[in-house]
C-alpha atoms as a PDB file:
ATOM      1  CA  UNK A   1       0.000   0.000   0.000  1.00  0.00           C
ATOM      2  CA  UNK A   2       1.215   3.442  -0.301  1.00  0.00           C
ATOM      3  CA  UNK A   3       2.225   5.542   2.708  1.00  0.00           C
ATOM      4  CA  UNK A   4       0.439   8.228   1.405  1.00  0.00           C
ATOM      5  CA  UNK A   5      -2.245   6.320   1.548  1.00  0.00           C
ATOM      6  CA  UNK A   6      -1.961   4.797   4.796  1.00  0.00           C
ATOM      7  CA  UNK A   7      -1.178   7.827   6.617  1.00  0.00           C
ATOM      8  CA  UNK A   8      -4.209   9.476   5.031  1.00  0.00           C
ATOM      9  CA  UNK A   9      -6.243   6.204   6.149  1.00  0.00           C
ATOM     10  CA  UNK A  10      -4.413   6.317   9.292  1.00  0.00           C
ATOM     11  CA  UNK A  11      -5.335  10.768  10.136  1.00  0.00           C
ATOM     12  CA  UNK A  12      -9.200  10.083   8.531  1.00  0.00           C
ATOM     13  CA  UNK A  13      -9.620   7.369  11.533  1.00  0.00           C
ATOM     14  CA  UNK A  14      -8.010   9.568  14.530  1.00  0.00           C
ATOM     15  CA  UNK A  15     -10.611  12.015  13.249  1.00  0.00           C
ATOM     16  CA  UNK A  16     -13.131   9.286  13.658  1.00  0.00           C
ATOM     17  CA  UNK A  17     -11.991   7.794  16.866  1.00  0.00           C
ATOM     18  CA  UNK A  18     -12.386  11.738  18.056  1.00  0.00           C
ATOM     19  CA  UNK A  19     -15.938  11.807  16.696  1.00  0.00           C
ATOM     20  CA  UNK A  20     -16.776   8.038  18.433  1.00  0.00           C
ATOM     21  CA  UNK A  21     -15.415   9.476  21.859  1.00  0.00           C
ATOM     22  CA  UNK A  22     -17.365  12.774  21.188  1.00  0.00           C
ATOM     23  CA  UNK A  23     -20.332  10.670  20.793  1.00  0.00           C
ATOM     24  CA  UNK A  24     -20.092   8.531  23.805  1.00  0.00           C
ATOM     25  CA  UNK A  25     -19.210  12.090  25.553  1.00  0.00           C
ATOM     26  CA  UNK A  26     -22.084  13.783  24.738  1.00  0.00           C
ATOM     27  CA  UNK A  27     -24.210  10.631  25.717  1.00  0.00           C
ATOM     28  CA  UNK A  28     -22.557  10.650  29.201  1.00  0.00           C
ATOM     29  CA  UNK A  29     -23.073  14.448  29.566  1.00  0.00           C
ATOM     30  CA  UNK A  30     -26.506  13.568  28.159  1.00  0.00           C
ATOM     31  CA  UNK A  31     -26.543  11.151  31.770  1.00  0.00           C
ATOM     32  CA  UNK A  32     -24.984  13.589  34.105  1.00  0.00           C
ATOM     33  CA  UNK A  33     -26.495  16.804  33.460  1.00  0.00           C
ATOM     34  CA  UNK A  34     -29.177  17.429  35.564  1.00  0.00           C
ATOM     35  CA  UNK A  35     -30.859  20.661  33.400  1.00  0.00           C
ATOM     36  CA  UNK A  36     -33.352  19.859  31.029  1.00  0.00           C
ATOM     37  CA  UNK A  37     -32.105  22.296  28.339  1.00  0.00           C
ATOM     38  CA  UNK A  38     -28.623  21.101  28.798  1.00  0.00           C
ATOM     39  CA  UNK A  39     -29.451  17.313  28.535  1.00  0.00           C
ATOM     40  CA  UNK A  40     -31.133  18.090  25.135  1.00  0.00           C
ATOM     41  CA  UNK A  41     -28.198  20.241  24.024  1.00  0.00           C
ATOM     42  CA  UNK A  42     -25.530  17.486  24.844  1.00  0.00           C
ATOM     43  CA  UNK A  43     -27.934  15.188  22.714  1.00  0.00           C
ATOM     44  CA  UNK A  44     -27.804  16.904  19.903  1.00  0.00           C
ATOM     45  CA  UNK A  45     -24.203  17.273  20.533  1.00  0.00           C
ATOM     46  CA  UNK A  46     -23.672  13.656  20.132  1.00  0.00           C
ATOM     47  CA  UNK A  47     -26.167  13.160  16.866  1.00  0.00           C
ATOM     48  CA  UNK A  48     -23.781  15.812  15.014  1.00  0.00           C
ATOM     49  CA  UNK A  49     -21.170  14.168  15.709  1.00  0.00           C
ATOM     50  CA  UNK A  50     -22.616  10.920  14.507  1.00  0.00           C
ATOM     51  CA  UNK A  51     -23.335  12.906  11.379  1.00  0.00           C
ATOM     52  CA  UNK A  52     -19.924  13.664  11.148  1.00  0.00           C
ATOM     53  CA  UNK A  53     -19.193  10.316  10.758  1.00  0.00           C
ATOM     54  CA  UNK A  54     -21.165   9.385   8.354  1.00  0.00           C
ATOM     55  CA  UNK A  55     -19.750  12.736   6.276  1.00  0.00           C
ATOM     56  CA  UNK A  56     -16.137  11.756   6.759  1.00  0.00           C
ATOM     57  CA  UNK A  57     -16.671   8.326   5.501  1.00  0.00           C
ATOM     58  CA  UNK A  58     -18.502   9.467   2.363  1.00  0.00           C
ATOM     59  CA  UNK A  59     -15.985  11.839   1.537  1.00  0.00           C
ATOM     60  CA  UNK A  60     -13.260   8.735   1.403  1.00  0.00           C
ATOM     61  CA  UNK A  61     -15.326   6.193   0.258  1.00  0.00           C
ATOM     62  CA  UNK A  62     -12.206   4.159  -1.864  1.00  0.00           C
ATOM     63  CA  UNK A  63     -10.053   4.384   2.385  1.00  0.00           C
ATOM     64  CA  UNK A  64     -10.463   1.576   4.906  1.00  0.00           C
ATOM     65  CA  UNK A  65     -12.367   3.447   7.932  1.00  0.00           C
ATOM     66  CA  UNK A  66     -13.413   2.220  10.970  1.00  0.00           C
ATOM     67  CA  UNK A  67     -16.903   0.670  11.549  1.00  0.00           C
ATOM     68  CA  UNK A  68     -17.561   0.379  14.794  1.00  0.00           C
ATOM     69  CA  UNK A  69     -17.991   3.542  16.748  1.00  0.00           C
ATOM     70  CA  UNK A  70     -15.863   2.220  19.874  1.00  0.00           C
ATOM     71  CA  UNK A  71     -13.783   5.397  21.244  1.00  0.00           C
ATOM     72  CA  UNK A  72     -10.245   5.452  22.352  1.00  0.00           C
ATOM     73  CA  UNK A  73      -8.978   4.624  25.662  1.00  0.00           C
ATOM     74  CA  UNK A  74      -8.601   7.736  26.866  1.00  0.00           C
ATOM     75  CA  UNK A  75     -11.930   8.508  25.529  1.00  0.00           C
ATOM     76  CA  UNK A  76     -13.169   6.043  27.799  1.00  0.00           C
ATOM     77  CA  UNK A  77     -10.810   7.353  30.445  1.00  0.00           C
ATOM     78  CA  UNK A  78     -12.098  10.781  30.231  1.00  0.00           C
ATOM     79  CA  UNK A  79     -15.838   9.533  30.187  1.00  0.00           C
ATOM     80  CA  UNK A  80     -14.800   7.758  33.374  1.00  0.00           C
ATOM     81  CA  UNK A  81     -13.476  11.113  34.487  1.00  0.00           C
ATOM     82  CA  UNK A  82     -16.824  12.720  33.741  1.00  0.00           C
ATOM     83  CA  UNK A  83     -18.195  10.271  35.830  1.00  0.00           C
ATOM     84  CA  UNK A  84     -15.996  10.724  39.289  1.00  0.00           C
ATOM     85  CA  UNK A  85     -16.181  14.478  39.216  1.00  0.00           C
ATOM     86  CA  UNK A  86     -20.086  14.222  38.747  1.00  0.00           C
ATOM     87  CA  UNK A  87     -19.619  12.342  41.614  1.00  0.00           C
ATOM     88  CA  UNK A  88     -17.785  14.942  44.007  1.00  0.00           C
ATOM     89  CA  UNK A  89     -19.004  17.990  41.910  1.00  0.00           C
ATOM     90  CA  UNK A  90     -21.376  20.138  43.898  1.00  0.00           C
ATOM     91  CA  UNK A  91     -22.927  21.370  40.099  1.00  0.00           C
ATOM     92  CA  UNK A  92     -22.912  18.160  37.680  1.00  0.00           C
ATOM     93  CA  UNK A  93     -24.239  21.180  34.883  1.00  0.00           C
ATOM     94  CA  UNK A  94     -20.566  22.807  35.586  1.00  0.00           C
ATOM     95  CA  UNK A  95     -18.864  19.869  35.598  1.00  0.00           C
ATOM     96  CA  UNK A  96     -20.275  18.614  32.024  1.00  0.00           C
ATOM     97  CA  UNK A  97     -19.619  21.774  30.351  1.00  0.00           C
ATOM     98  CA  UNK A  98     -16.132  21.825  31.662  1.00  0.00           C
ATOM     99  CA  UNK A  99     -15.680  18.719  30.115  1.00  0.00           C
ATOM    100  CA  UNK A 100     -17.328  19.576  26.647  1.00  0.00           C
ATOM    101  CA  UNK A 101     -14.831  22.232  26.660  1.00  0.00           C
ATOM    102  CA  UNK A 102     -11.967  20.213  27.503  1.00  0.00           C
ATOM    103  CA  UNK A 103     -13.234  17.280  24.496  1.00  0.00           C
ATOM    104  CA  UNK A 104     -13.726  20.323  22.255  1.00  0.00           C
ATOM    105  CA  UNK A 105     -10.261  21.961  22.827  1.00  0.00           C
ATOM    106  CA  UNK A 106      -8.495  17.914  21.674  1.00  0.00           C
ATOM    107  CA  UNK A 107     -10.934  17.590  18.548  1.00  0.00           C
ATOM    108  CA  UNK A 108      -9.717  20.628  17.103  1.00  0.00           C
ATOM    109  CA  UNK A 109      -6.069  20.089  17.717  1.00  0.00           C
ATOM    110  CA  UNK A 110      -6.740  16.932  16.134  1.00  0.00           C
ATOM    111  CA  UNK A 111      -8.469  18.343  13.186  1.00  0.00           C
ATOM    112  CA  UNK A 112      -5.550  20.877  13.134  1.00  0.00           C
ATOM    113  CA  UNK A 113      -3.241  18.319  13.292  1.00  0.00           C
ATOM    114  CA  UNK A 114      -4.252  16.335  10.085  1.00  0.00           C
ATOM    115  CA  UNK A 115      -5.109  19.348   7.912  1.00  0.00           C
ATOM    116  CA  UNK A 116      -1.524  20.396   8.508  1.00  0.00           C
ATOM    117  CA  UNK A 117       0.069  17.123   7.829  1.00  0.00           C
ATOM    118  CA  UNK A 118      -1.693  15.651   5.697  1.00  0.00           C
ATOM    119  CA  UNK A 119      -2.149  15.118   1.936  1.00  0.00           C
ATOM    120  CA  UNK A 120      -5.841  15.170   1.807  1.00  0.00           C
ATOM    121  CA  UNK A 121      -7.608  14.478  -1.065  1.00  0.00           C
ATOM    122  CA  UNK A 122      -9.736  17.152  -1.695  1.00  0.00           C
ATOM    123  CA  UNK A 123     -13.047  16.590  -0.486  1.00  0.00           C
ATOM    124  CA  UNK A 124     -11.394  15.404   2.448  1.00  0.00           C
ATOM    125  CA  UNK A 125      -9.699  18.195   3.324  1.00  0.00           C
ATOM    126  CA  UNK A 126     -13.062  20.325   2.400  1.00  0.00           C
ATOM    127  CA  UNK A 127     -15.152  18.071   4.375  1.00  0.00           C
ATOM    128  CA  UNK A 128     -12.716  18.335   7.785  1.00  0.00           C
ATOM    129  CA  UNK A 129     -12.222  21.847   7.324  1.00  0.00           C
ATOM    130  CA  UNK A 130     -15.680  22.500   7.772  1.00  0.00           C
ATOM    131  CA  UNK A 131     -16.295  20.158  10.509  1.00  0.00           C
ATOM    132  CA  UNK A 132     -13.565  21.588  12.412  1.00  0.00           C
ATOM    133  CA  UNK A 133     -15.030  25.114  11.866  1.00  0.00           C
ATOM    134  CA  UNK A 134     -18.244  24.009  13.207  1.00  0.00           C
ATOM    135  CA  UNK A 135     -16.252  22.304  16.474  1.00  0.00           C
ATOM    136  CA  UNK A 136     -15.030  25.884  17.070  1.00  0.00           C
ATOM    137  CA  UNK A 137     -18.326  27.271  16.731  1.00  0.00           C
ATOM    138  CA  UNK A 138     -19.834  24.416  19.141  1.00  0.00           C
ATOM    139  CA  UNK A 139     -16.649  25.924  21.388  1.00  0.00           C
ATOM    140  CA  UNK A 140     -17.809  29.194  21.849  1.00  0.00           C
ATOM    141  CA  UNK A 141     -21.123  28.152  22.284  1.00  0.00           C
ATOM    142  CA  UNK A 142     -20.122  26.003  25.568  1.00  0.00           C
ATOM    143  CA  UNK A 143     -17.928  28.865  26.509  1.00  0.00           C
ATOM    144  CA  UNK A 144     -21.034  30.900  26.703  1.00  0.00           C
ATOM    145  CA  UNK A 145     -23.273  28.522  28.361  1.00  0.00           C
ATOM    146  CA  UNK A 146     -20.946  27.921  31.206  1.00  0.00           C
ATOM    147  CA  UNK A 147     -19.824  32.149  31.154  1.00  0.00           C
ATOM    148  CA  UNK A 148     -24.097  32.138  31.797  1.00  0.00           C
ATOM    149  CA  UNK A 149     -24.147  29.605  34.742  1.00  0.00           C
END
């Protein structure tokens, strides 16, 4: 195989593993959060980044990608995390949005990351640009909803 190739496979599917640990996240800020709003919001969190996904892997449809949305270790660590400071946290709200941020703040490096060193193809490159846009955008939003609490 081609190492251009491979290391394109290989960036497209730390972009995906990022997505499958934003999913399973947002599902456990989805559990934690104790504010109606904020559940909802943390939902739809997590259905985006399903979306995602599926928008990635159409844009390389010809790359290997990974099926199975299973997360990363430390995904699972940090979801863990979540988990023990909801525990000792006096505001679980707080606590979840502080995390978002902190999830957030890694999927953009990591979208960073492969635009910079990377060969993309094209659509690729179009299709993680703008998903990495909207991450920032999701960013700011947090920001503001735990500047408001």
């Amino acid at each position: 195989m081609n190492s251009d190739i491979k290391e394109i496979e290989d960036s497209i599917n730390d972009i995906i593993q990022k997505n499958e640990d934003a999913i399973k996240g947002y599902q456990k800020a989805t559990e934690n959060a104790t504010e109606i709003g904020l559940k909802s919001y943390f939902q739809t969190k997590s259905i985006e980044r399903r979306n995602f996904l599926v928008s990635l892997k159409a844009a390389v449809p010809d790359l290997k990608t990974r099926d199975e949305v299973d997360g990363s270790v430390t995904g699972a660590m940090h979801r863990a995390w979540m988990d023990v400071k909801t525990f000792f946290a006096g505001d679980n709200d707080e606590t979840m949005l502080e995390e978002a941020i902190r999830g957030d703040n890694a999927a953009i490096e990591e979208y960073n990351e492969v635009l910079a060193d990377t060969h993309l193809p094209l659509e690729a490159a179009s299709v993680i640009r703008k998903q990495r846009d909207w991450l920032m955008d999701d960013l700011k939003t947090i920001k503001t909803l735990e500047d408001v609490r």
